[in-house]
PDB file of N, CA and C in Angstrom:
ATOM      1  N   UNK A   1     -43.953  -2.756 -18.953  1.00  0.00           N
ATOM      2  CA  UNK A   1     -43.090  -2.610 -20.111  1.00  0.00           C
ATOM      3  C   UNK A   1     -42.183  -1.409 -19.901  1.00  0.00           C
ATOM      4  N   UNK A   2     -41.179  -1.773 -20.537  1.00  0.00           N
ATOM      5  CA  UNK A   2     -40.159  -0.388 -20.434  1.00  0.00           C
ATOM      6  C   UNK A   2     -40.388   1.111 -21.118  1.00  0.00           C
ATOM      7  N   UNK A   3     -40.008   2.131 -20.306  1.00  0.00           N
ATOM      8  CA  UNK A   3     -40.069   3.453 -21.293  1.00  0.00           C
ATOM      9  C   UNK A   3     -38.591   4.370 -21.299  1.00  0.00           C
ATOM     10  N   UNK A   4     -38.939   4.773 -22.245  1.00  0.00           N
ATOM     11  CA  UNK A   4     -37.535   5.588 -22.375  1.00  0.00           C
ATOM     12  C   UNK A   4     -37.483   6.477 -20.997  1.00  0.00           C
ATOM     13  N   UNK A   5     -36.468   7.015 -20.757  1.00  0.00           N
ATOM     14  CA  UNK A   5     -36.147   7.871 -19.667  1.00  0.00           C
ATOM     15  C   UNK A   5     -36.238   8.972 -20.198  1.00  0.00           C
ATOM     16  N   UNK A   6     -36.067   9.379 -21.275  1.00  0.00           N
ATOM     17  CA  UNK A   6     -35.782  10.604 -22.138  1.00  0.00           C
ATOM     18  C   UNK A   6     -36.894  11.121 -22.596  1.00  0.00           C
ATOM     19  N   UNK A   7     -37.538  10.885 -23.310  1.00  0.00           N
ATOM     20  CA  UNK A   7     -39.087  11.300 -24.214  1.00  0.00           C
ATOM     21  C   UNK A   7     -40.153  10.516 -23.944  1.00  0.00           C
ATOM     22  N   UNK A   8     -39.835   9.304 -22.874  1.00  0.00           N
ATOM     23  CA  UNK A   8     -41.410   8.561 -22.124  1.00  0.00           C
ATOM     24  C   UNK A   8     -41.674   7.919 -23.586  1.00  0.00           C
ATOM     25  N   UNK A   9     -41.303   7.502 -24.353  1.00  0.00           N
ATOM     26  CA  UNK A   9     -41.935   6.425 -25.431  1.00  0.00           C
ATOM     27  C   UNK A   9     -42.107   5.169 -24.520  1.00  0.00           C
ATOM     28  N   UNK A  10     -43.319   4.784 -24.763  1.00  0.00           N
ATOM     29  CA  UNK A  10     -43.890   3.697 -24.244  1.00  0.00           C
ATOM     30  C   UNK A  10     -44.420   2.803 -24.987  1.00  0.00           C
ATOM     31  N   UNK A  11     -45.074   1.602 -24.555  1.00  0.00           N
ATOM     32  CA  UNK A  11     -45.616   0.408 -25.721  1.00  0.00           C
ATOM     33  C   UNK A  11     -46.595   1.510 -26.306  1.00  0.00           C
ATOM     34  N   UNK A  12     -47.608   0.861 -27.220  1.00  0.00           N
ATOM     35  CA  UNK A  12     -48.501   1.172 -27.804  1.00  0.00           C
ATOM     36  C   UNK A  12     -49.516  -0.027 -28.244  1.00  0.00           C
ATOM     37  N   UNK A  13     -50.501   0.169 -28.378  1.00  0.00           N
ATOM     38  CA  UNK A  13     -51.825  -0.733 -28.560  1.00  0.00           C
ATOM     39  C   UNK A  13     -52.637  -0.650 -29.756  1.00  0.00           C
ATOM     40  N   UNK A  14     -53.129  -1.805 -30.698  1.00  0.00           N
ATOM     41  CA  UNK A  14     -53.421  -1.478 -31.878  1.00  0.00           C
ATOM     42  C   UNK A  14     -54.301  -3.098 -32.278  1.00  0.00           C
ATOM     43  N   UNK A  15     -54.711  -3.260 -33.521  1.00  0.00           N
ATOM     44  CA  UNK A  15     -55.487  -4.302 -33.671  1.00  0.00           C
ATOM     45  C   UNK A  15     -54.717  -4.590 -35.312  1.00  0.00           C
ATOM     46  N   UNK A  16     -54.348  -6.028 -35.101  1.00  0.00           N
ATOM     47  CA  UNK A  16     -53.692  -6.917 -36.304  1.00  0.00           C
ATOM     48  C   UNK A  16     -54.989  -7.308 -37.160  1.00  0.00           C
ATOM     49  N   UNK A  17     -55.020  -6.623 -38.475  1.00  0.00           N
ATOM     50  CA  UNK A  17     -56.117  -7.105 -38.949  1.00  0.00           C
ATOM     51  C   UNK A  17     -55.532  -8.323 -40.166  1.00  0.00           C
ATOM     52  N   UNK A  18     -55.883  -9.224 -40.457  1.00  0.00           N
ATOM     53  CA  UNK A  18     -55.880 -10.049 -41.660  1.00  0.00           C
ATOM     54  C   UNK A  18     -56.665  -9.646 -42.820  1.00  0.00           C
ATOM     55  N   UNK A  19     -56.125 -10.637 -43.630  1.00  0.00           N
ATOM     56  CA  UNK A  19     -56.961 -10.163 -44.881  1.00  0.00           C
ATOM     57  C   UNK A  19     -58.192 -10.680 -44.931  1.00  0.00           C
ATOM     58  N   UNK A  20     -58.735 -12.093 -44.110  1.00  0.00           N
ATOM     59  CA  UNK A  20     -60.266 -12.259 -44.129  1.00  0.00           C
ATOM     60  C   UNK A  20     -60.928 -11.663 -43.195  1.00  0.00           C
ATOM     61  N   UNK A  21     -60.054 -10.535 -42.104  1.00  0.00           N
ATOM     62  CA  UNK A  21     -60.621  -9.107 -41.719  1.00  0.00           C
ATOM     63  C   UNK A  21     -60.952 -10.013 -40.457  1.00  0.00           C
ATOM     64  N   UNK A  22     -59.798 -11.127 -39.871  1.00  0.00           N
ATOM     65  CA  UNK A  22     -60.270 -11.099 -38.224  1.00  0.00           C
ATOM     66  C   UNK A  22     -59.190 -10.411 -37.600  1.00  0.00           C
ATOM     67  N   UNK A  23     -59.573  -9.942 -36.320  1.00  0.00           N
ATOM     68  CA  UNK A  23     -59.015  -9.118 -35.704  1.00  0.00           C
ATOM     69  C   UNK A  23     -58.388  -9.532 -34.349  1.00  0.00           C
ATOM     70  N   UNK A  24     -57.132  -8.988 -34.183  1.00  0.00           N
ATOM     71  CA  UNK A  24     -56.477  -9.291 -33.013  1.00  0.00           C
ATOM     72  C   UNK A  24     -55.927  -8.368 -32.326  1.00  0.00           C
ATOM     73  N   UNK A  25     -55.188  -8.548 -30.979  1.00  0.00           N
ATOM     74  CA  UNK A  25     -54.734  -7.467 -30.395  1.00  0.00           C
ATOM     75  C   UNK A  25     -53.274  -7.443 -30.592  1.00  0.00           C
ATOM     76  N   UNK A  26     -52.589  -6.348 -31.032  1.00  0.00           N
ATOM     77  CA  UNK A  26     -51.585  -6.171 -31.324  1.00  0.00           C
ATOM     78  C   UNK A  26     -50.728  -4.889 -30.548  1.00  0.00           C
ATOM     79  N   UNK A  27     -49.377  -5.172 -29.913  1.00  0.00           N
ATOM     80  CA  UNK A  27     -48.410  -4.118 -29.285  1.00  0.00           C
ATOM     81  C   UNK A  27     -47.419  -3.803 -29.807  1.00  0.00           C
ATOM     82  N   UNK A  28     -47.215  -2.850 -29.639  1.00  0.00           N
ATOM     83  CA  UNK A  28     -45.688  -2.019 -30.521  1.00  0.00           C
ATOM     84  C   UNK A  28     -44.885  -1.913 -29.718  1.00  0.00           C
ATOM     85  N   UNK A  29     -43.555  -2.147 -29.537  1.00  0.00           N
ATOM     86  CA  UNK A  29     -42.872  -2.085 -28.454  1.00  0.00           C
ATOM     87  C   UNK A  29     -41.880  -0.996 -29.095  1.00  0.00           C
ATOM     88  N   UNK A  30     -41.749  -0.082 -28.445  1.00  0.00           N
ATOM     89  CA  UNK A  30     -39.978   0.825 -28.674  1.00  0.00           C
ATOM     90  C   UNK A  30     -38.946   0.068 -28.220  1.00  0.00           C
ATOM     91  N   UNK A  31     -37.772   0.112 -29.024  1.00  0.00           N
ATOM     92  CA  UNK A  31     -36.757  -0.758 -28.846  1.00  0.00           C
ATOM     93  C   UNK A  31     -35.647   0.153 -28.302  1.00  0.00           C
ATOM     94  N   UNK A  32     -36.161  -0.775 -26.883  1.00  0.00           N
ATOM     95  CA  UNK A  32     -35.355   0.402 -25.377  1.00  0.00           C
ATOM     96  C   UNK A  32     -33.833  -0.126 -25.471  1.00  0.00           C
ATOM     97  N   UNK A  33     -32.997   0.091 -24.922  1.00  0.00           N
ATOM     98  CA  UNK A  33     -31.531  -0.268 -24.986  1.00  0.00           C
ATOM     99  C   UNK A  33     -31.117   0.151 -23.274  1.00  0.00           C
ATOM    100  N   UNK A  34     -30.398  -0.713 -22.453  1.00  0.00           N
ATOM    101  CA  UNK A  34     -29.822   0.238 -21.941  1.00  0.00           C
ATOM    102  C   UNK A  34     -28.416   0.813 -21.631  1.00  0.00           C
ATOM    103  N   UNK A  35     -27.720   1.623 -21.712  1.00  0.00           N
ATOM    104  CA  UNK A  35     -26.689   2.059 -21.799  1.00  0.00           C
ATOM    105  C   UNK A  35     -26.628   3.016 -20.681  1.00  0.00           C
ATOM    106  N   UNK A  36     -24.895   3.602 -20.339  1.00  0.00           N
ATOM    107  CA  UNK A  36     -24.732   4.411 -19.293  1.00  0.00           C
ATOM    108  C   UNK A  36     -24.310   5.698 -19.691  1.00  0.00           C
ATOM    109  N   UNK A  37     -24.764   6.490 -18.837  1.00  0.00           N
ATOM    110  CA  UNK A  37     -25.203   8.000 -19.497  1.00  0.00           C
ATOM    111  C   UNK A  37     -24.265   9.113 -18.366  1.00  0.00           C
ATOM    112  N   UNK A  38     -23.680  10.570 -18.569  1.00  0.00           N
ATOM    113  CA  UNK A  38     -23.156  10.764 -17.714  1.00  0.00           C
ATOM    114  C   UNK A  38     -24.082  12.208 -17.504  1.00  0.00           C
ATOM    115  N   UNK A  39     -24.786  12.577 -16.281  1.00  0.00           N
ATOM    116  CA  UNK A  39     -25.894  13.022 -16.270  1.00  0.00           C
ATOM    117  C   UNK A  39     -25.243  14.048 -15.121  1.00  0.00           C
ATOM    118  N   UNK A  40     -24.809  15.395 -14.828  1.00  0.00           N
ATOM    119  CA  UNK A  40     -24.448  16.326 -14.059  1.00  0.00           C
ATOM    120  C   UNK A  40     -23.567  15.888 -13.239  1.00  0.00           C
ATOM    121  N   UNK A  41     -22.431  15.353 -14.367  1.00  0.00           N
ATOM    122  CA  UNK A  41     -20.773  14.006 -13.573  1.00  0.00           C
ATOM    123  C   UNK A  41     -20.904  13.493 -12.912  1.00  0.00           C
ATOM    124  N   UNK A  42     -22.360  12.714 -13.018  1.00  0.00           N
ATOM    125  CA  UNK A  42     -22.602  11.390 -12.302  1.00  0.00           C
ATOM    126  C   UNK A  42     -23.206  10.596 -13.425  1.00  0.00           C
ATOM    127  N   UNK A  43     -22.230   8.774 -13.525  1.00  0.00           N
ATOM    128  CA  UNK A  43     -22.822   8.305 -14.322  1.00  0.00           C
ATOM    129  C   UNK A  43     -23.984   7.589 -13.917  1.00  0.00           C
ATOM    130  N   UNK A  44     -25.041   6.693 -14.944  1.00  0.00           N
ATOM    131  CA  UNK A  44     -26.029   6.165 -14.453  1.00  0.00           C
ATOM    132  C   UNK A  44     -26.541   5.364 -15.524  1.00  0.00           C
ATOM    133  N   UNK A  45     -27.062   4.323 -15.477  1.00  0.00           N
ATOM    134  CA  UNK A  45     -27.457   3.536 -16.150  1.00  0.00           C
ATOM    135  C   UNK A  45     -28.762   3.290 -16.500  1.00  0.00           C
ATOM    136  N   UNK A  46     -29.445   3.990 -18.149  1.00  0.00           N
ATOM    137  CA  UNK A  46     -30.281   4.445 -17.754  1.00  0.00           C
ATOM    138  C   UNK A  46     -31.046   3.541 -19.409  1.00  0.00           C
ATOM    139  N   UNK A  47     -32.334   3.392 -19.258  1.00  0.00           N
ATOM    140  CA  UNK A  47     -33.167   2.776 -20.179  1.00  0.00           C
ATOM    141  C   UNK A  47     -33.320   4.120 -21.722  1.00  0.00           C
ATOM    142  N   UNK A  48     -32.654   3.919 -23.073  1.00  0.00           N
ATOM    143  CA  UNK A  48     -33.267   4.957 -24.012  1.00  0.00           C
ATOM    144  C   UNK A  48     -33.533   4.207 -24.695  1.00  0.00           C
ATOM    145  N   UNK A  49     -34.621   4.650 -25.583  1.00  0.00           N
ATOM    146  CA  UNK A  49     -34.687   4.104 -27.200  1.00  0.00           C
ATOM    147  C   UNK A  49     -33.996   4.734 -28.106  1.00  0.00           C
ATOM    148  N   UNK A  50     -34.093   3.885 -28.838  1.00  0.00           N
ATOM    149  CA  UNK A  50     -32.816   3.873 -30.117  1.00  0.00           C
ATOM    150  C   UNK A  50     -32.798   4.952 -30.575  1.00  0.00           C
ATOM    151  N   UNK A  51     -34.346   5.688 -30.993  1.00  0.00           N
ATOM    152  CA  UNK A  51     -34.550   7.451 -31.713  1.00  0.00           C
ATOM    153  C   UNK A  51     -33.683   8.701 -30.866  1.00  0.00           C
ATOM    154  N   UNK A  52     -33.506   8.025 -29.534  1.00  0.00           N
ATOM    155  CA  UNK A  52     -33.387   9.091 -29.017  1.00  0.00           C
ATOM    156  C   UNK A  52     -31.502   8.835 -28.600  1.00  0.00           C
ATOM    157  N   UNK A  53     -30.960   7.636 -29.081  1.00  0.00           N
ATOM    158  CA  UNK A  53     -29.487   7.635 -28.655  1.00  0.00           C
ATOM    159  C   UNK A  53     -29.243   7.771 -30.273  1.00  0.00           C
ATOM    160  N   UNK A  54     -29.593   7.729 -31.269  1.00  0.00           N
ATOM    161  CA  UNK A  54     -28.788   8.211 -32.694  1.00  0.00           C
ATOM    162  C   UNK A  54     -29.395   9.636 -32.677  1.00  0.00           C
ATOM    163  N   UNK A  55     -30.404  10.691 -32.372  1.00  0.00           N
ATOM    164  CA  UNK A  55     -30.535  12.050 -32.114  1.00  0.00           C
ATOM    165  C   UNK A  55     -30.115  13.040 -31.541  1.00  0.00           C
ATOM    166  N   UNK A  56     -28.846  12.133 -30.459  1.00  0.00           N
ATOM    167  CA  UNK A  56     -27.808  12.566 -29.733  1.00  0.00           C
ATOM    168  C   UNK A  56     -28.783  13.047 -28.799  1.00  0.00           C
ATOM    169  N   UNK A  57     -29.676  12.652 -28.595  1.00  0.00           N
ATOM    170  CA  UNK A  57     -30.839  13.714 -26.614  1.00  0.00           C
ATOM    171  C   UNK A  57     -29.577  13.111 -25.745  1.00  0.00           C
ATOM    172  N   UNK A  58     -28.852  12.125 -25.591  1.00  0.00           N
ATOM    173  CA  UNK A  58     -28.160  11.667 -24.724  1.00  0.00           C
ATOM    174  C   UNK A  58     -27.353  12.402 -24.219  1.00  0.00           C
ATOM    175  N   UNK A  59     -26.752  13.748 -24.804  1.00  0.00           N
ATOM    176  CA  UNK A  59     -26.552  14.360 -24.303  1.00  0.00           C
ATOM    177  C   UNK A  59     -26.514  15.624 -23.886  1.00  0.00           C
ATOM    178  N   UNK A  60     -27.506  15.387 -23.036  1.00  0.00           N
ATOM    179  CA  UNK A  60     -28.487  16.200 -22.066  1.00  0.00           C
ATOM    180  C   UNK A  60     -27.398  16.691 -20.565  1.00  0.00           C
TER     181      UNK A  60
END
């Protein structure tokens, strides 16, 4: 699965419970994007999640 390049957000792992309380396995995915970034005037095309391209880290 994908991770941000920026802050390493990665999936996550968890259990879907119902209401008659059976249990399943459930993943959270961060919703990676990728876009091109210009990183010491070289551009590059690089995997972020969304928290971290409206927080402006992009430019780093």
């Amino acid at each position: 699965m994908a991770k941000c390049e920026i802050c390493g957000k990665g999936q996550l792992f968890g259990n879907q419970i119902s209401h008659s309380h059976r249990v399943t396995n459930k993943a959270w995915k961060p919703n990676i994007k990728k876009i091109r970034l210009t990183v010491n005037g070289v551009t590059k095309r690089m995997a972020v999640c969304t928290s971290c391209i409206r927080s402006n880290k992009k430019s780093v």
